[in-house]
PDB file of N, CA and C in Angstrom:
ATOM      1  N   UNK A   1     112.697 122.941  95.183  1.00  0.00           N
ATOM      2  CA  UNK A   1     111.302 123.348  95.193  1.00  0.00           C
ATOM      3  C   UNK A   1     110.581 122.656  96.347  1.00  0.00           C
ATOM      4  N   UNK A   2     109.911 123.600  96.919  1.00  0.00           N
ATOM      5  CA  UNK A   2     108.745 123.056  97.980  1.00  0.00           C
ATOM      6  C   UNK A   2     107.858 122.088  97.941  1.00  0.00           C
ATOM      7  N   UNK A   3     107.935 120.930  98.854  1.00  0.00           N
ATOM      8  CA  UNK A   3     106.768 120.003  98.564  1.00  0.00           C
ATOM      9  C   UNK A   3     105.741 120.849  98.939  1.00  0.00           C
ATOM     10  N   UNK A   4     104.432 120.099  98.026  1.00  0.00           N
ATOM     11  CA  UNK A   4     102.552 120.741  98.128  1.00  0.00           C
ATOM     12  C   UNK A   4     102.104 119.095  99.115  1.00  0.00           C
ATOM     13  N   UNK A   5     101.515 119.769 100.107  1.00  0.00           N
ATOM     14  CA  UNK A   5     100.226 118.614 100.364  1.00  0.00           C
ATOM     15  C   UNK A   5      99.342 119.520 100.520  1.00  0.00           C
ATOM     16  N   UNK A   6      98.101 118.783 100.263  1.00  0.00           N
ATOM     17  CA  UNK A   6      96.728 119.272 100.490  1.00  0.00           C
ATOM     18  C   UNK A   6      95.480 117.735 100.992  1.00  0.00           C
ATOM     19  N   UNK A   7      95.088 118.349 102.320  1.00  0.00           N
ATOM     20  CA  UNK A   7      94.626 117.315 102.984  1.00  0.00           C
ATOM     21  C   UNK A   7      93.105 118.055 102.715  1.00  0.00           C
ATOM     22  N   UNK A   8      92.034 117.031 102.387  1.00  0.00           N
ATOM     23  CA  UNK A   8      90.589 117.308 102.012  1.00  0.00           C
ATOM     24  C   UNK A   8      90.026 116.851 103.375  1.00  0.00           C
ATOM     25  N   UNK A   9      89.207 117.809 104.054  1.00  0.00           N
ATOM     26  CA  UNK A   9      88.777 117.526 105.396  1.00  0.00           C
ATOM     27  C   UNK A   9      89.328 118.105 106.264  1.00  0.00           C
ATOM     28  N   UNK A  10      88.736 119.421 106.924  1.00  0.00           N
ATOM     29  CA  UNK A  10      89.748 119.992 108.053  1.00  0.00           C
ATOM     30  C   UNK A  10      89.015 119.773 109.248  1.00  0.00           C
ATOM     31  N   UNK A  11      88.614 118.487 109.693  1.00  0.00           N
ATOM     32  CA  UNK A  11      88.006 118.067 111.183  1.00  0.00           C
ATOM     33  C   UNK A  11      88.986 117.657 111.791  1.00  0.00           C
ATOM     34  N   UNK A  12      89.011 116.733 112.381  1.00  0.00           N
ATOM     35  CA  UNK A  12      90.395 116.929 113.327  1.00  0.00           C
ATOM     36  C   UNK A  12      91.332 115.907 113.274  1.00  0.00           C
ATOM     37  N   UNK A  13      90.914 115.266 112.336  1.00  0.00           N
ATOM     38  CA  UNK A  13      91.891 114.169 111.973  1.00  0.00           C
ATOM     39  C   UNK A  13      92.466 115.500 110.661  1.00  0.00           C
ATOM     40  N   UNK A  14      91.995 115.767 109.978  1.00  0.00           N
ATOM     41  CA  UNK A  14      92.593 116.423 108.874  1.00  0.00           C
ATOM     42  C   UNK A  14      93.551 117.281 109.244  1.00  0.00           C
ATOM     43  N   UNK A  15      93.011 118.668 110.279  1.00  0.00           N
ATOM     44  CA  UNK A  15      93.743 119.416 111.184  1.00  0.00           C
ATOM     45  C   UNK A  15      94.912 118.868 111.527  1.00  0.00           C
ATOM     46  N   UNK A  16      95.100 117.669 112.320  1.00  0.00           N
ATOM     47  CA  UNK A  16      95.973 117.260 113.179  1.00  0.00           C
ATOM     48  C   UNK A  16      97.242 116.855 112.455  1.00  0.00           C
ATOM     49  N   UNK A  17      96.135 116.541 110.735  1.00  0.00           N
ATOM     50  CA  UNK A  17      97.572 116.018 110.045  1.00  0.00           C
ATOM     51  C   UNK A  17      98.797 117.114 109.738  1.00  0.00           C
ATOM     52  N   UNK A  18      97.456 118.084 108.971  1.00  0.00           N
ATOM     53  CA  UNK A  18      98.333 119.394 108.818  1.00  0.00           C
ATOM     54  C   UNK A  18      99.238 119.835 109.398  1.00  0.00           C
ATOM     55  N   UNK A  19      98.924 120.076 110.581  1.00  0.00           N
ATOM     56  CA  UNK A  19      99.875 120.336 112.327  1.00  0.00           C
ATOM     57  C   UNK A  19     101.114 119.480 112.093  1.00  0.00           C
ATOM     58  N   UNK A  20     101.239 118.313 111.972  1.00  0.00           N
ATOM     59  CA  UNK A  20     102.056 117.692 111.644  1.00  0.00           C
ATOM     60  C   UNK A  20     103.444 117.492 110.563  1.00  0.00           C
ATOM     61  N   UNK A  21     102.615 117.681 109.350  1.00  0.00           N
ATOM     62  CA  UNK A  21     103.275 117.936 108.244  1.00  0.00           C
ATOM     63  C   UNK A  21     103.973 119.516 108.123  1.00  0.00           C
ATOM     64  N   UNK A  22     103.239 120.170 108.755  1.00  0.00           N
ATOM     65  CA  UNK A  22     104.012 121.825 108.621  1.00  0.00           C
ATOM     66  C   UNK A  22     104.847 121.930 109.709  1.00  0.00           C
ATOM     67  N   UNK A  23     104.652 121.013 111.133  1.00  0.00           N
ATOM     68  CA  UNK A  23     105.369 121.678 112.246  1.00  0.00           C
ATOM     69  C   UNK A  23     106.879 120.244 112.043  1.00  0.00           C
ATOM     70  N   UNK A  24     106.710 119.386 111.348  1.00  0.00           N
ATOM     71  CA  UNK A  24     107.676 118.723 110.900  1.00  0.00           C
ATOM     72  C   UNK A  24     108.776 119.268 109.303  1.00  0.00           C
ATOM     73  N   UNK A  25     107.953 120.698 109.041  1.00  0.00           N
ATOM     74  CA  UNK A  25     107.942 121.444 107.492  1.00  0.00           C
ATOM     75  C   UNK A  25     108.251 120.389 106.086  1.00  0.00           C
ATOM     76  N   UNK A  26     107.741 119.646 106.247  1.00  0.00           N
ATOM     77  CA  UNK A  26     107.370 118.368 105.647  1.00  0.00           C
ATOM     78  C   UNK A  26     107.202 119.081 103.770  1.00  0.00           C
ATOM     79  N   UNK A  27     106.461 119.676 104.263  1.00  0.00           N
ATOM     80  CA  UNK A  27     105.798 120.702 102.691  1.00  0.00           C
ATOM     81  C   UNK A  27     104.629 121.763 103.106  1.00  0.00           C
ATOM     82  N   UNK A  28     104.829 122.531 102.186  1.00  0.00           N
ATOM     83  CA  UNK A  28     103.487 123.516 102.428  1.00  0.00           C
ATOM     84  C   UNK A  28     102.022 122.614 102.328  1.00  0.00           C
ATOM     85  N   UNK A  29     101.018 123.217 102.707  1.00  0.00           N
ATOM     86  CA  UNK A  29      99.967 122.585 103.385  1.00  0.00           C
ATOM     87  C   UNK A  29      98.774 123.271 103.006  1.00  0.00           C
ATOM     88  N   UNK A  30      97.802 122.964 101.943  1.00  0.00           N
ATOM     89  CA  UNK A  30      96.442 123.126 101.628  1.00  0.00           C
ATOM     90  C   UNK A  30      95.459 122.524 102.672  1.00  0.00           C
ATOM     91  N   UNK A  31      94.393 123.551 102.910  1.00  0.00           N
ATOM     92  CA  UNK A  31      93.622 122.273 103.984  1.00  0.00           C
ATOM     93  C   UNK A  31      92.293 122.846 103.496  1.00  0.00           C
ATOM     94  N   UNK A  32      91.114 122.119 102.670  1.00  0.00           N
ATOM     95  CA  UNK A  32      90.200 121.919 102.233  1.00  0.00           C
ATOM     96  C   UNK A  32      89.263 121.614 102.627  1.00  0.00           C
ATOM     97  N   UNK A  33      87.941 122.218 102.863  1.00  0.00           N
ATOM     98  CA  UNK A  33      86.767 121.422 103.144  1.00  0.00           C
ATOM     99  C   UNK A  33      85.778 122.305 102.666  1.00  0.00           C
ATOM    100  N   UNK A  34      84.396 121.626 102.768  1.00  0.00           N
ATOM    101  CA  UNK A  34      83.276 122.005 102.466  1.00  0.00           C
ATOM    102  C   UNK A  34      82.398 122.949 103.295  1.00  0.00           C
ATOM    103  N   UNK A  35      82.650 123.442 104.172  1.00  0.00           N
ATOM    104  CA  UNK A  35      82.609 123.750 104.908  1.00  0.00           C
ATOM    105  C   UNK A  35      82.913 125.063 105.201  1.00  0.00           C
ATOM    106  N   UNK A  36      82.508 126.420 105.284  1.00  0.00           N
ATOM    107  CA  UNK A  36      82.474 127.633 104.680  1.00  0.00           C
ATOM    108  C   UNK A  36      83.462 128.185 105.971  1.00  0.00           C
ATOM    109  N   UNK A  37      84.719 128.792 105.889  1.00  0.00           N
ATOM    110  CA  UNK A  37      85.292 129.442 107.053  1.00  0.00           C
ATOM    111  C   UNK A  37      85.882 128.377 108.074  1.00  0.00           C
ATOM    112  N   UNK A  38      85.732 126.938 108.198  1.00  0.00           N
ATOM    113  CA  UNK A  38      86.374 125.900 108.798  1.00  0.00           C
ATOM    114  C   UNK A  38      88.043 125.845 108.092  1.00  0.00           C
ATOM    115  N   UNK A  39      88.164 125.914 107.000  1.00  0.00           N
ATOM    116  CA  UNK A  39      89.387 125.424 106.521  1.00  0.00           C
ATOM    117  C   UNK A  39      90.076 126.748 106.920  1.00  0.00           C
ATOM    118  N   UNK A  40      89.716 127.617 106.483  1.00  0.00           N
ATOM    119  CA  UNK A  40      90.562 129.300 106.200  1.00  0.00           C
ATOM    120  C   UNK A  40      90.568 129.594 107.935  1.00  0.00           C
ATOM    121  N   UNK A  41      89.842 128.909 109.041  1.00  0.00           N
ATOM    122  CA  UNK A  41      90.067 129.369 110.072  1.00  0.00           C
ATOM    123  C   UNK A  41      91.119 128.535 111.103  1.00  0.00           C
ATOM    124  N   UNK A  42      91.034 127.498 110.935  1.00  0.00           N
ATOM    125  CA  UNK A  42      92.365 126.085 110.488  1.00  0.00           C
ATOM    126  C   UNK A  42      93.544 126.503 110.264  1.00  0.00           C
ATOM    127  N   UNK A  43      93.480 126.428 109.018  1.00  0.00           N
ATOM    128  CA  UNK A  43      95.025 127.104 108.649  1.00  0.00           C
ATOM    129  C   UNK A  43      95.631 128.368 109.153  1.00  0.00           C
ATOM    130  N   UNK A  44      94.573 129.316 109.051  1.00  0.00           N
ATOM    131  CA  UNK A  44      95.184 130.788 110.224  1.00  0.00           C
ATOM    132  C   UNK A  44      95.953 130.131 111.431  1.00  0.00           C
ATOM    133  N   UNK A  45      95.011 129.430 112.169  1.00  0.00           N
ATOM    134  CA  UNK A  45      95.263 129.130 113.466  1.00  0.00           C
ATOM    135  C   UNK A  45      96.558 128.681 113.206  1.00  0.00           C
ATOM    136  N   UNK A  46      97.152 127.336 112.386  1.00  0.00           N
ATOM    137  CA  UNK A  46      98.069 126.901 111.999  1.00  0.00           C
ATOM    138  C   UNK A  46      98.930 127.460 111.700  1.00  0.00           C
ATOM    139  N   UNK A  47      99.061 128.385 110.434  1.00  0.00           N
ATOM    140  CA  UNK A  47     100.019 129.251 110.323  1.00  0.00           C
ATOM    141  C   UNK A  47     100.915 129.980 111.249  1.00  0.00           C
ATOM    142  N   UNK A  48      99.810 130.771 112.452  1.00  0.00           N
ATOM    143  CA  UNK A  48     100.279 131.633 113.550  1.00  0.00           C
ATOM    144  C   UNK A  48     101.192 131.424 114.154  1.00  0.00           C
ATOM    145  N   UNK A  49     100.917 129.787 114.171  1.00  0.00           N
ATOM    146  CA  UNK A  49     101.597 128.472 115.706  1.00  0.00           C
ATOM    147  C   UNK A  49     102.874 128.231 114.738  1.00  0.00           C
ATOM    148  N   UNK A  50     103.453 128.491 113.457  1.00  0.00           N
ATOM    149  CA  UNK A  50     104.596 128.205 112.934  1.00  0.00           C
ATOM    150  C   UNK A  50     105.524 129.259 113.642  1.00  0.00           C
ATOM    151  N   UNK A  51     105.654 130.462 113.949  1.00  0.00           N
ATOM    152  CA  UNK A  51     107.289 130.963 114.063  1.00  0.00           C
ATOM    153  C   UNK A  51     107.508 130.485 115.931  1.00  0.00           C
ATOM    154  N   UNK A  52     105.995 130.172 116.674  1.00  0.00           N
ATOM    155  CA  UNK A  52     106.212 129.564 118.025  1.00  0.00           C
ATOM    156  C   UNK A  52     107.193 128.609 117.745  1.00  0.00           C
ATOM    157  N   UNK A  53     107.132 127.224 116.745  1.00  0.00           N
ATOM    158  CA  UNK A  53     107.776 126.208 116.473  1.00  0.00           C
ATOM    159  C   UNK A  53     109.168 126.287 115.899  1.00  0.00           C
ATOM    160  N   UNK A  54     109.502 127.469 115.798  1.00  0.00           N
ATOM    161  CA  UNK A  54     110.466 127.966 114.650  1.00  0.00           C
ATOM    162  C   UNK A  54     110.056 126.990 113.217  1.00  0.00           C
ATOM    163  N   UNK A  55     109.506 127.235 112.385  1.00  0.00           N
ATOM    164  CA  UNK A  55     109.258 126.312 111.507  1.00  0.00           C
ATOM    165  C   UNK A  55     108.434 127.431 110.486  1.00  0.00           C
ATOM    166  N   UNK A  56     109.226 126.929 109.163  1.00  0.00           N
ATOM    167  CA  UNK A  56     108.861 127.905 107.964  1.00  0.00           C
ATOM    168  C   UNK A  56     107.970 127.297 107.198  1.00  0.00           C
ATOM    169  N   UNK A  57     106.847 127.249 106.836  1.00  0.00           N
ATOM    170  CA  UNK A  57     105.698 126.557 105.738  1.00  0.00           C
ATOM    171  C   UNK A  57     104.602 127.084 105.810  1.00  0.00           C
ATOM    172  N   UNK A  58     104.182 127.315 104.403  1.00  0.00           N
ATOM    173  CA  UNK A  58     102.732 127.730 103.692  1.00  0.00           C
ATOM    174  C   UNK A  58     101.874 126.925 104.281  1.00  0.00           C
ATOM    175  N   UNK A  59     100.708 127.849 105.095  1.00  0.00           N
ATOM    176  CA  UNK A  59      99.536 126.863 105.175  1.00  0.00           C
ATOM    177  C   UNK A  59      98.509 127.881 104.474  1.00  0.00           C
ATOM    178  N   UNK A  60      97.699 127.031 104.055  1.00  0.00           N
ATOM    179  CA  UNK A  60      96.685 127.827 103.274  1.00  0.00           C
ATOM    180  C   UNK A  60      95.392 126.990 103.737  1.00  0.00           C
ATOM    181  N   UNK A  61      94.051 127.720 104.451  1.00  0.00           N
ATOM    182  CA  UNK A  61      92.683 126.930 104.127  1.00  0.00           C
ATOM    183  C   UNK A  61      92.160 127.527 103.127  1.00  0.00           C
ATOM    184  N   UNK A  62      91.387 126.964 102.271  1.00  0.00           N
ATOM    185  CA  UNK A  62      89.997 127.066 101.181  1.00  0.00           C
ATOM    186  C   UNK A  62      89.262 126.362 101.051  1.00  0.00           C
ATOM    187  N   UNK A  63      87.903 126.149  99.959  1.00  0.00           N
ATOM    188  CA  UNK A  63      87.493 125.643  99.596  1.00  0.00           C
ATOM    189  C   UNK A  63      87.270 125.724  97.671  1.00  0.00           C
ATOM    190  N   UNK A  64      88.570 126.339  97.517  1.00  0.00           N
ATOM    191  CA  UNK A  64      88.281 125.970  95.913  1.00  0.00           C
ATOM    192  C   UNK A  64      89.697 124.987  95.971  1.00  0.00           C
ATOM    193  N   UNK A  65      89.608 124.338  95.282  1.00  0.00           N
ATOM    194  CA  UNK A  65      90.069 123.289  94.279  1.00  0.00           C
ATOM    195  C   UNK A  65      91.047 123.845  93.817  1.00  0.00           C
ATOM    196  N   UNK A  66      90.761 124.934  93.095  1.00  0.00           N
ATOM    197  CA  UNK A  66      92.111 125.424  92.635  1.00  0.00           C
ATOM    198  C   UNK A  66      93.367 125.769  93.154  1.00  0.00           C
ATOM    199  N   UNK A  67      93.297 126.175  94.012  1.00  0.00           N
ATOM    200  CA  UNK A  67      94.151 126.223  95.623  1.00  0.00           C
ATOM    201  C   UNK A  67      95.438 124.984  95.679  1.00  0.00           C
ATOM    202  N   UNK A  68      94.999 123.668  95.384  1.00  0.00           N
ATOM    203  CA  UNK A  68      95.652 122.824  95.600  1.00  0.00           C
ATOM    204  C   UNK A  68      96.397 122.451  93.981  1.00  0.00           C
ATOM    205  N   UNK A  69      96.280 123.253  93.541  1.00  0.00           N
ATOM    206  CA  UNK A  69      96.640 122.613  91.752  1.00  0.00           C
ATOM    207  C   UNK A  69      98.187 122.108  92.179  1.00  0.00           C
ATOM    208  N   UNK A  70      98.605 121.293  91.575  1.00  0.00           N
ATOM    209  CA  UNK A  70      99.790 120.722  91.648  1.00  0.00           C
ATOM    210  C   UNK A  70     100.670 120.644  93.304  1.00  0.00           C
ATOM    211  N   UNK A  71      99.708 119.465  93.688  1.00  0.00           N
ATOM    212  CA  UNK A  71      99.890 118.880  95.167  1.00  0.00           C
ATOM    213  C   UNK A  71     100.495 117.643  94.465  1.00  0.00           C
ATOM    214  N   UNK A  72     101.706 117.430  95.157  1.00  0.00           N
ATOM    215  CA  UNK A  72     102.564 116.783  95.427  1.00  0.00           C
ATOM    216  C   UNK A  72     101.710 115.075  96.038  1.00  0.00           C
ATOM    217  N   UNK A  73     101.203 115.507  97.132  1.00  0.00           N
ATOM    218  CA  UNK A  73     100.276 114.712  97.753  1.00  0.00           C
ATOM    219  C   UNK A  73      99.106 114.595  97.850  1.00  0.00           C
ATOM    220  N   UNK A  74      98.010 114.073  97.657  1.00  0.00           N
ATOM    221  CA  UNK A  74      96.574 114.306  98.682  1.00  0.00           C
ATOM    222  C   UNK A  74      96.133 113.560  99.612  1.00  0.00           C
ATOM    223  N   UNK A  75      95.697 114.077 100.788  1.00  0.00           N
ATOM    224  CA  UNK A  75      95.437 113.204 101.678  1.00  0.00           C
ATOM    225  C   UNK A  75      94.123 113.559 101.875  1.00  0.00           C
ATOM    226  N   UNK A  76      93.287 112.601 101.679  1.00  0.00           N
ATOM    227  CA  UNK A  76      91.389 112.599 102.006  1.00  0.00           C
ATOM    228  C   UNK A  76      91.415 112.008 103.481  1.00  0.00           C
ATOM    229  N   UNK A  77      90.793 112.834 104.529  1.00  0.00           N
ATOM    230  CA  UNK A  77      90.027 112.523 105.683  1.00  0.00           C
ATOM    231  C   UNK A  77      88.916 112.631 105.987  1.00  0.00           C
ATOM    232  N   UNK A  78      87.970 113.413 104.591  1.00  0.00           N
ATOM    233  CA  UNK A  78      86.753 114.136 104.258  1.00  0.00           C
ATOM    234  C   UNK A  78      85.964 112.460 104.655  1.00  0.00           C
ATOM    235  N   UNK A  79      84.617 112.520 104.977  1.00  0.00           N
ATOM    236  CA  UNK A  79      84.195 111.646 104.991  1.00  0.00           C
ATOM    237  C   UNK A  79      82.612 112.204 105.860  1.00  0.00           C
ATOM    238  N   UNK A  80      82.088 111.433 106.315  1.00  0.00           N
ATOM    239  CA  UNK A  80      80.594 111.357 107.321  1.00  0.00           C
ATOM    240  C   UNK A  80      80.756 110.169 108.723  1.00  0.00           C
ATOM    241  N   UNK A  81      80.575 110.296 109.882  1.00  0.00           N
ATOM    242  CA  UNK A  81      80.575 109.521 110.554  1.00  0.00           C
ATOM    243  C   UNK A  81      79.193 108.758 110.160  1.00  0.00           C
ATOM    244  N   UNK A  82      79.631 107.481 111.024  1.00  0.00           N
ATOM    245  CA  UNK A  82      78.249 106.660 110.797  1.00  0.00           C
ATOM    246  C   UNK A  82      77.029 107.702 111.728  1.00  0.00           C
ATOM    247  N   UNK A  83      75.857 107.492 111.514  1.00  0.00           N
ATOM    248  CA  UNK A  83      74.957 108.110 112.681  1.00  0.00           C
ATOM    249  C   UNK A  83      74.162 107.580 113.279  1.00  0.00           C
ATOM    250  N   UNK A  84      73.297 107.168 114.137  1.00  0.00           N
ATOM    251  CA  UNK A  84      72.447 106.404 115.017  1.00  0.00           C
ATOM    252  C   UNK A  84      71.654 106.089 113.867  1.00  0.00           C
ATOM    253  N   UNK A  85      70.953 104.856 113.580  1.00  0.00           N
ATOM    254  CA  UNK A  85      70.311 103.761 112.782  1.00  0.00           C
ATOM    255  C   UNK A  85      70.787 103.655 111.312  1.00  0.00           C
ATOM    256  N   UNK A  86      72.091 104.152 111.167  1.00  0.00           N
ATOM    257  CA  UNK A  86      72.351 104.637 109.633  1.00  0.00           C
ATOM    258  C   UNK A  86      73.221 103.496 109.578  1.00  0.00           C
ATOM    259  N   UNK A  87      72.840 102.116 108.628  1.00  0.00           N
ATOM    260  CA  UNK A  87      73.286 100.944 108.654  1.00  0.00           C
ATOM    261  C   UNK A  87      74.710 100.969 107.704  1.00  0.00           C
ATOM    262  N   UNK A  88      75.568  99.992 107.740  1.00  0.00           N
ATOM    263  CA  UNK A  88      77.115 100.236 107.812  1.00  0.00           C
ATOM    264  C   UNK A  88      77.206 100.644 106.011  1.00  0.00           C
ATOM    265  N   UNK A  89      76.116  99.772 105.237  1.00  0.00           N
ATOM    266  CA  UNK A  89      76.146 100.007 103.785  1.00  0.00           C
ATOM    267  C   UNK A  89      75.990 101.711 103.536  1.00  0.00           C
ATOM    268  N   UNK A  90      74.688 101.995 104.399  1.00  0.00           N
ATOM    269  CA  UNK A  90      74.280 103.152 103.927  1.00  0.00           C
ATOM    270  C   UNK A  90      75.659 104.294 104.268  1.00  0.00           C
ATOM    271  N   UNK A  91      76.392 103.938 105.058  1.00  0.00           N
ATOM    272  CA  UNK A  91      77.748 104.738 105.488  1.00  0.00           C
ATOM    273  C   UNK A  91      78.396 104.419 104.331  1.00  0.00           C
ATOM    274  N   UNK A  92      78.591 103.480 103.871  1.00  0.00           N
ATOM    275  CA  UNK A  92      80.204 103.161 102.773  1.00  0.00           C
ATOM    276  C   UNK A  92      79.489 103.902 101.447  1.00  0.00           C
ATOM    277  N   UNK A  93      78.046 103.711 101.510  1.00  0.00           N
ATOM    278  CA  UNK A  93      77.462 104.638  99.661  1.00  0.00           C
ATOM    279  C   UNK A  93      77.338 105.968 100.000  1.00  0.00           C
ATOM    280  N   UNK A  94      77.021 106.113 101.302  1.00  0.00           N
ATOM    281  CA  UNK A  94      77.863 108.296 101.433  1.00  0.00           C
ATOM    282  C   UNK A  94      79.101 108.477 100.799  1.00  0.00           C
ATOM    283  N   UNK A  95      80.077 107.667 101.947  1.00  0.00           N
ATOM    284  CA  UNK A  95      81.287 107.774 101.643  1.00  0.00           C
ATOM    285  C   UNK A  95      81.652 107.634 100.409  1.00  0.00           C
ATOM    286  N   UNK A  96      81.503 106.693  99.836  1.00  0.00           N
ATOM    287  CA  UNK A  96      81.379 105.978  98.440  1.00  0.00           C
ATOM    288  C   UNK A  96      81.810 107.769  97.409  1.00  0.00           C
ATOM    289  N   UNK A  97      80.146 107.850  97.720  1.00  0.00           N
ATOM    290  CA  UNK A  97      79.989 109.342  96.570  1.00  0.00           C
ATOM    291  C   UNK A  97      81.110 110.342  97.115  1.00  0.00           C
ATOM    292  N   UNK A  98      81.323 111.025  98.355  1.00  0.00           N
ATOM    293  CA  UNK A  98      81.912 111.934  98.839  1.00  0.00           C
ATOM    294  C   UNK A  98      83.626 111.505  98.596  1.00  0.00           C
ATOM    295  N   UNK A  99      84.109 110.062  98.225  1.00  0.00           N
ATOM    296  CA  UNK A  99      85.442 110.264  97.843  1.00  0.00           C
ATOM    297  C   UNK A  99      85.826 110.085  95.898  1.00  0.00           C
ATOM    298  N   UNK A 100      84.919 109.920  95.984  1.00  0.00           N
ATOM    299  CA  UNK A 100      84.427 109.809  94.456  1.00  0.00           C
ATOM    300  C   UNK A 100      84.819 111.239  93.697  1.00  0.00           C
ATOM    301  N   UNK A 101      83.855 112.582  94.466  1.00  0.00           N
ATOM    302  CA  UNK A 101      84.156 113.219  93.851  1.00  0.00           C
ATOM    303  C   UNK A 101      85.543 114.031  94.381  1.00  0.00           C
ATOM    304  N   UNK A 102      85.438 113.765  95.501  1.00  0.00           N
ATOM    305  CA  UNK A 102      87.153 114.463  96.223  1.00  0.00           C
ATOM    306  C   UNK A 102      88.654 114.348  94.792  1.00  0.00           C
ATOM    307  N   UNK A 103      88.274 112.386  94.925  1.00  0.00           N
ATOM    308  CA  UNK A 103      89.093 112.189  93.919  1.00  0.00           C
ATOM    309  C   UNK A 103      89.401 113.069  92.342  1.00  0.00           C
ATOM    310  N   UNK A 104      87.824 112.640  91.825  1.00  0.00           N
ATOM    311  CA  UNK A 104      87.735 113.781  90.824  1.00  0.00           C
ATOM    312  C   UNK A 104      88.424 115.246  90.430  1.00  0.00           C
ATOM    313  N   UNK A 105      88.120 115.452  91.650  1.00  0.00           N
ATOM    314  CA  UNK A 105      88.710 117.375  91.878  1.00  0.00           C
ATOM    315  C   UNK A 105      89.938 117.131  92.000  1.00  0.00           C
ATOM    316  N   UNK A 106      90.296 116.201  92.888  1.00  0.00           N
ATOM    317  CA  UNK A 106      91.905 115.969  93.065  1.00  0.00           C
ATOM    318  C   UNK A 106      92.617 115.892  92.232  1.00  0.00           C
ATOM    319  N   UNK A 107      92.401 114.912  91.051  1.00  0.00           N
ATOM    320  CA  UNK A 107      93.201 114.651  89.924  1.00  0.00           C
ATOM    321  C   UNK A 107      93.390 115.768  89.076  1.00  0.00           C
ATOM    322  N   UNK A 108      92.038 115.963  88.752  1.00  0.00           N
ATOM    323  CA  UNK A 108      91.941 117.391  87.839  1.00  0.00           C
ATOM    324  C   UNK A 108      92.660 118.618  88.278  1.00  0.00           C
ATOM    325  N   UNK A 109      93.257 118.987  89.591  1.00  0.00           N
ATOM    326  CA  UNK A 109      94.088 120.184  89.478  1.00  0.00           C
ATOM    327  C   UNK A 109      95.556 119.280  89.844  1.00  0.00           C
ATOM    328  N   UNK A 110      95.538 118.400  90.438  1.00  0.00           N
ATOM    329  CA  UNK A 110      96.879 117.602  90.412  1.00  0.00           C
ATOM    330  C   UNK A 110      97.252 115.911  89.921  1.00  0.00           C
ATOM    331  N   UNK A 111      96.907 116.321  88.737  1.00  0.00           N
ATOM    332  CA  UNK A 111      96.972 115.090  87.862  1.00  0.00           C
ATOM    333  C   UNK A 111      98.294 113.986  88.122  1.00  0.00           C
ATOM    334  N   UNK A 112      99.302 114.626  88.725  1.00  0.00           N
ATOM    335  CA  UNK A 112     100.714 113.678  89.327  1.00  0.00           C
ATOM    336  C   UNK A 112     100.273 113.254  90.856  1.00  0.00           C
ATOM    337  N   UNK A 113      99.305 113.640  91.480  1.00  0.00           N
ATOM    338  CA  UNK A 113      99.792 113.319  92.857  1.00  0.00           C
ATOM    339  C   UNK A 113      99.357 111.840  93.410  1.00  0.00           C
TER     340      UNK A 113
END
């Protein structure tokens, strides 16, 4: 059976991982974000670039949750950069909340990973 990853965050650390894990066919590949048409346009791109590589693996973008049910892995890159006067606390209690609930969702459709 096929390994599942699903990486939360398709900016370009997230992207890049994906790229990685599928063009190494590591496991099929969820790529998630909040972000309406970023993930699903990601993974197209990704997908396409597999038979260039000769390399066989599921990539899938979304943004439901359900998508990733029984991931093997999760990898969170989801996050906020810091921004001009936005002091280092006020960055870690964004972040804080935003992996908080990643986690949440995570467990709940892949309670093993």
């Amino acid at each position: 059976m096929r390994k599942k990853v699903t990486i939360v965050g398709s900016g370009n650390v997230g992207a890049t991982a994906a790229h990685w894990i599928a063009s190494k066919e590591l496991a099929d590949v969820v790529l998630i974000d909040i972000i309406e048409g970023v993930p699903q346009g990601k993974g197209l791109d990704l997908l396409e670039s597999m038979p260039i590589e000769k390399r066989d693996c599921r990539i899938i973008g979304t943004q439901d949750y359900a998508d990733t049910a029984n991931s093997d892995i999760v990898v969170i890159t989801a996050g906020i950069p810091r921004k001009p006067g936005m002091s280092r606390d006020d960055l870690l209690n964004t972040n804080h909340k935003i992996m908080k609930d990643v986690v949440g969702k995570a467990v709940q459709y892949s309670p093993k990973c």
